[in-house]
N, C-alpha and C. Protein backbone atom coordinates (compact mmCIF):
# COMPACT_ATOMS: atom_id res chain seq x y z
N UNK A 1 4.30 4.92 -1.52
CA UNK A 1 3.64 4.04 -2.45
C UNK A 1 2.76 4.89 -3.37
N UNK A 2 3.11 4.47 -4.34
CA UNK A 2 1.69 5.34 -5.43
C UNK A 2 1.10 4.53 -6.22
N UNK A 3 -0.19 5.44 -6.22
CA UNK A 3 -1.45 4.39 -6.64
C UNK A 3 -1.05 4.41 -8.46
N UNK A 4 -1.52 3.12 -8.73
CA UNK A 4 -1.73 2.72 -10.52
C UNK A 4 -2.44 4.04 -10.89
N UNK A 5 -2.27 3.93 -12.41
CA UNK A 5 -3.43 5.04 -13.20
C UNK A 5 -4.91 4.47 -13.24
N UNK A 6 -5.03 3.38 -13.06
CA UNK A 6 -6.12 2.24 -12.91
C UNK A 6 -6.82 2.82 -11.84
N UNK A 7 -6.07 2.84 -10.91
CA UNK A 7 -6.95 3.41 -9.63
C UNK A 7 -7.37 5.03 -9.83
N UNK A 8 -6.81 5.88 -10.58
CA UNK A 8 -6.88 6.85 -10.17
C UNK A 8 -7.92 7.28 -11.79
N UNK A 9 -8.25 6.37 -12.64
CA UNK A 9 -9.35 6.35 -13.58
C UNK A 9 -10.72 5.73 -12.94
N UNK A 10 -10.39 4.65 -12.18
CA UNK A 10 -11.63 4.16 -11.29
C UNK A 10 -12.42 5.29 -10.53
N UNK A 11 -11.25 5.91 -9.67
CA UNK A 11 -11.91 6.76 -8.62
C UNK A 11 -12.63 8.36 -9.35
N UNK A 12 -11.76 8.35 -10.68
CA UNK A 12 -12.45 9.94 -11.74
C UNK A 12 -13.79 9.41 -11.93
N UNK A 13 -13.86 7.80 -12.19
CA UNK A 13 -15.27 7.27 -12.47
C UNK A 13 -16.38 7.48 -11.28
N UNK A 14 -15.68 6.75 -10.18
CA UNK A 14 -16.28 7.22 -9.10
C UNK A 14 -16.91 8.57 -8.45
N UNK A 15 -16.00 9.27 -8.74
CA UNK A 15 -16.51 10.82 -8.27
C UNK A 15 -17.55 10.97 -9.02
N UNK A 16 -17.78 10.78 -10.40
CA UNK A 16 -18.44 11.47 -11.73
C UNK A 16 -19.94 10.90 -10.79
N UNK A 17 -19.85 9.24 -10.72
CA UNK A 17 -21.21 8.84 -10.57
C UNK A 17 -21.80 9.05 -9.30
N UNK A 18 -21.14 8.95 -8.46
CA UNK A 18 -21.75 9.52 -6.83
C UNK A 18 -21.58 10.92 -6.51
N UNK A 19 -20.54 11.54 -7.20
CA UNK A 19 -20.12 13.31 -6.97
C UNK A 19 -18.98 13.16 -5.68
N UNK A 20 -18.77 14.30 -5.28
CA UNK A 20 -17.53 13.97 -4.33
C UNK A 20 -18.45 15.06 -2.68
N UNK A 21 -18.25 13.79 -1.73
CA UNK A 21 -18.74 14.22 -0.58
C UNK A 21 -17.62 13.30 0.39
N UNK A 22 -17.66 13.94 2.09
CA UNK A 22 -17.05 12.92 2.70
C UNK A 22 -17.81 11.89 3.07
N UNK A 23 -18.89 11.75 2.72
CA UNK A 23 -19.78 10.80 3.19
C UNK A 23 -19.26 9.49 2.16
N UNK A 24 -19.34 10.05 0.54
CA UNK A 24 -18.78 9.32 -0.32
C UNK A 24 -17.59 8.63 -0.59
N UNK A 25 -16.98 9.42 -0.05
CA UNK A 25 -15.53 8.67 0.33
C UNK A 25 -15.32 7.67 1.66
N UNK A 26 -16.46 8.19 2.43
CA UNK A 26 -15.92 7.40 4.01
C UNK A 26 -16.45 5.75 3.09
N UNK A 27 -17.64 6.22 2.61
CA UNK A 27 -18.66 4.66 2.18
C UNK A 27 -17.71 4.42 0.87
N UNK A 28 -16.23 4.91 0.11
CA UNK A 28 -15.96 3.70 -0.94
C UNK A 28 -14.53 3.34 0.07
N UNK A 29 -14.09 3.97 0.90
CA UNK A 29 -13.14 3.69 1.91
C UNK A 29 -13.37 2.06 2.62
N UNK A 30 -14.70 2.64 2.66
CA UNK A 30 -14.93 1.24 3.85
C UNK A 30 -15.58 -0.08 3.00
N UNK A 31 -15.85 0.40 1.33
CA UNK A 31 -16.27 -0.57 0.67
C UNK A 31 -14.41 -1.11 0.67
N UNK A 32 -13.56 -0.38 0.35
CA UNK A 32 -12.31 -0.95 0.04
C UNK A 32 -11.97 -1.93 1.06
N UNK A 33 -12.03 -1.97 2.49
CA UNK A 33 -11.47 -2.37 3.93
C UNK A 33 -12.15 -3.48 3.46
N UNK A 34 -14.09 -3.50 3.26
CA UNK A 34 -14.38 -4.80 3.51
C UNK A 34 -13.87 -5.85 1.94
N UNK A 35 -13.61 -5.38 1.07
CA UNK A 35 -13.15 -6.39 0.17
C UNK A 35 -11.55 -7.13 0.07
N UNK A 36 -11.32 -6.09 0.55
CA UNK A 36 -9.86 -6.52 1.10
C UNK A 36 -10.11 -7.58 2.25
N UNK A 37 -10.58 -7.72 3.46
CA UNK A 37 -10.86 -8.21 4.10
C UNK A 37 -11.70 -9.61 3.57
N UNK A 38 -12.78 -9.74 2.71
CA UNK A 38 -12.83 -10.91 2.33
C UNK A 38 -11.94 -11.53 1.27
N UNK A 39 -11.10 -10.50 0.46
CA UNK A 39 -9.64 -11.48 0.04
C UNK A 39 -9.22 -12.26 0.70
N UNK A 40 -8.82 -11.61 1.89
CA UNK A 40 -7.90 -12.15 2.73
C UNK A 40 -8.33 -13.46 3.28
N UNK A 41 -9.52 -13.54 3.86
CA UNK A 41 -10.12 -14.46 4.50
C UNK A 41 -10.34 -15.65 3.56
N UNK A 42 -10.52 -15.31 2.34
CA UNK A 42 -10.48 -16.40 1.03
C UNK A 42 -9.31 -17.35 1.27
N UNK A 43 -8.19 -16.13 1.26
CA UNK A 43 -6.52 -16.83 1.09
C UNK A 43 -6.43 -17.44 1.97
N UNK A 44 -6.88 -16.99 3.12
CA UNK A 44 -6.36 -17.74 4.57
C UNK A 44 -7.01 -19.36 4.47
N UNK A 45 -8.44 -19.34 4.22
CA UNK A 45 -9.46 -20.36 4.51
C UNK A 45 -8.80 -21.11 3.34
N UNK A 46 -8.45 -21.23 2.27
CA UNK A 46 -8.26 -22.00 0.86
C UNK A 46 -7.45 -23.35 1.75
N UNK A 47 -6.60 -23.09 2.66
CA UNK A 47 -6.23 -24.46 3.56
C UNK A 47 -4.58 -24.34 2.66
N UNK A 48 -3.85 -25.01 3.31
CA UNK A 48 -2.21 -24.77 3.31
C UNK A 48 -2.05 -26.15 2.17
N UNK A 49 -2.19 -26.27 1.26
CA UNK A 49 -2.14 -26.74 -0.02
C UNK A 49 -1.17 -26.31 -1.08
N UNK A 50 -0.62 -24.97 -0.93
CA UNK A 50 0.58 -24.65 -1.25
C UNK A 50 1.93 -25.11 -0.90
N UNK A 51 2.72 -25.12 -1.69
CA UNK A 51 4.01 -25.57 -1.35
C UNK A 51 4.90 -24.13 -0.82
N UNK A 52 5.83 -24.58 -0.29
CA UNK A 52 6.80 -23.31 0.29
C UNK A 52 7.78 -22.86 -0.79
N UNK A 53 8.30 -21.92 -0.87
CA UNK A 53 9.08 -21.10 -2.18
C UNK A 53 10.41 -21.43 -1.17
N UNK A 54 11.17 -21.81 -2.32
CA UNK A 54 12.39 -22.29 -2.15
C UNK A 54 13.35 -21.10 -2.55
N UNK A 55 14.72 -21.21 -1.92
CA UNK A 55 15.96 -19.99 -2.42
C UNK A 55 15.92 -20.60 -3.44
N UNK A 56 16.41 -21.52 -3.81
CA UNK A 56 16.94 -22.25 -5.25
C UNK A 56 18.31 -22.87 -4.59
N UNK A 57 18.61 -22.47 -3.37
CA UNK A 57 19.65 -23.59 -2.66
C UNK A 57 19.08 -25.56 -2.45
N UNK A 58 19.56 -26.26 -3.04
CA UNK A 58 19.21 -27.93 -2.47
C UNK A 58 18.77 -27.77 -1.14
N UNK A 59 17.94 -28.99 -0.57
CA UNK A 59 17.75 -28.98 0.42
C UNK A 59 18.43 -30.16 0.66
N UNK A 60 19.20 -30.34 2.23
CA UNK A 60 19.86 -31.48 2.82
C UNK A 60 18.80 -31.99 3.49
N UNK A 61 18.30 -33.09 3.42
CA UNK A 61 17.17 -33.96 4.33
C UNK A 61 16.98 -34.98 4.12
């Protein structure tokens, strides 16, 4: 998988303003885990209000 140029202009931004340490990376690592993680929990909680994606075959019922 390879990252967008998006990401990899974010993170030139990133280095510039914090500098580059492993401390800095462990803390935007784990900023990444937890936002990902409240995505997710968004999507999950929003409640099953979606409809299901169809082949485009009819359904018999």
């Amino acid at each position: 998988m390879t990252a967008s140029p998006v990401l990899h202009i974010v993170g030139a931004i990133g280095n510039a303003v914090f500098g580059v340490s492993q401390l800095i990376t462990d803390l935007m690592l784990g900023a990444g885990w937890v936002l990902n993680l409240i995505t997710a929990e968004v999507i999950i909680r929003s409640g099953g209000n979606r409809t299901a994606r169809t082949t485009g075959r009819a359904r018999l019922s």
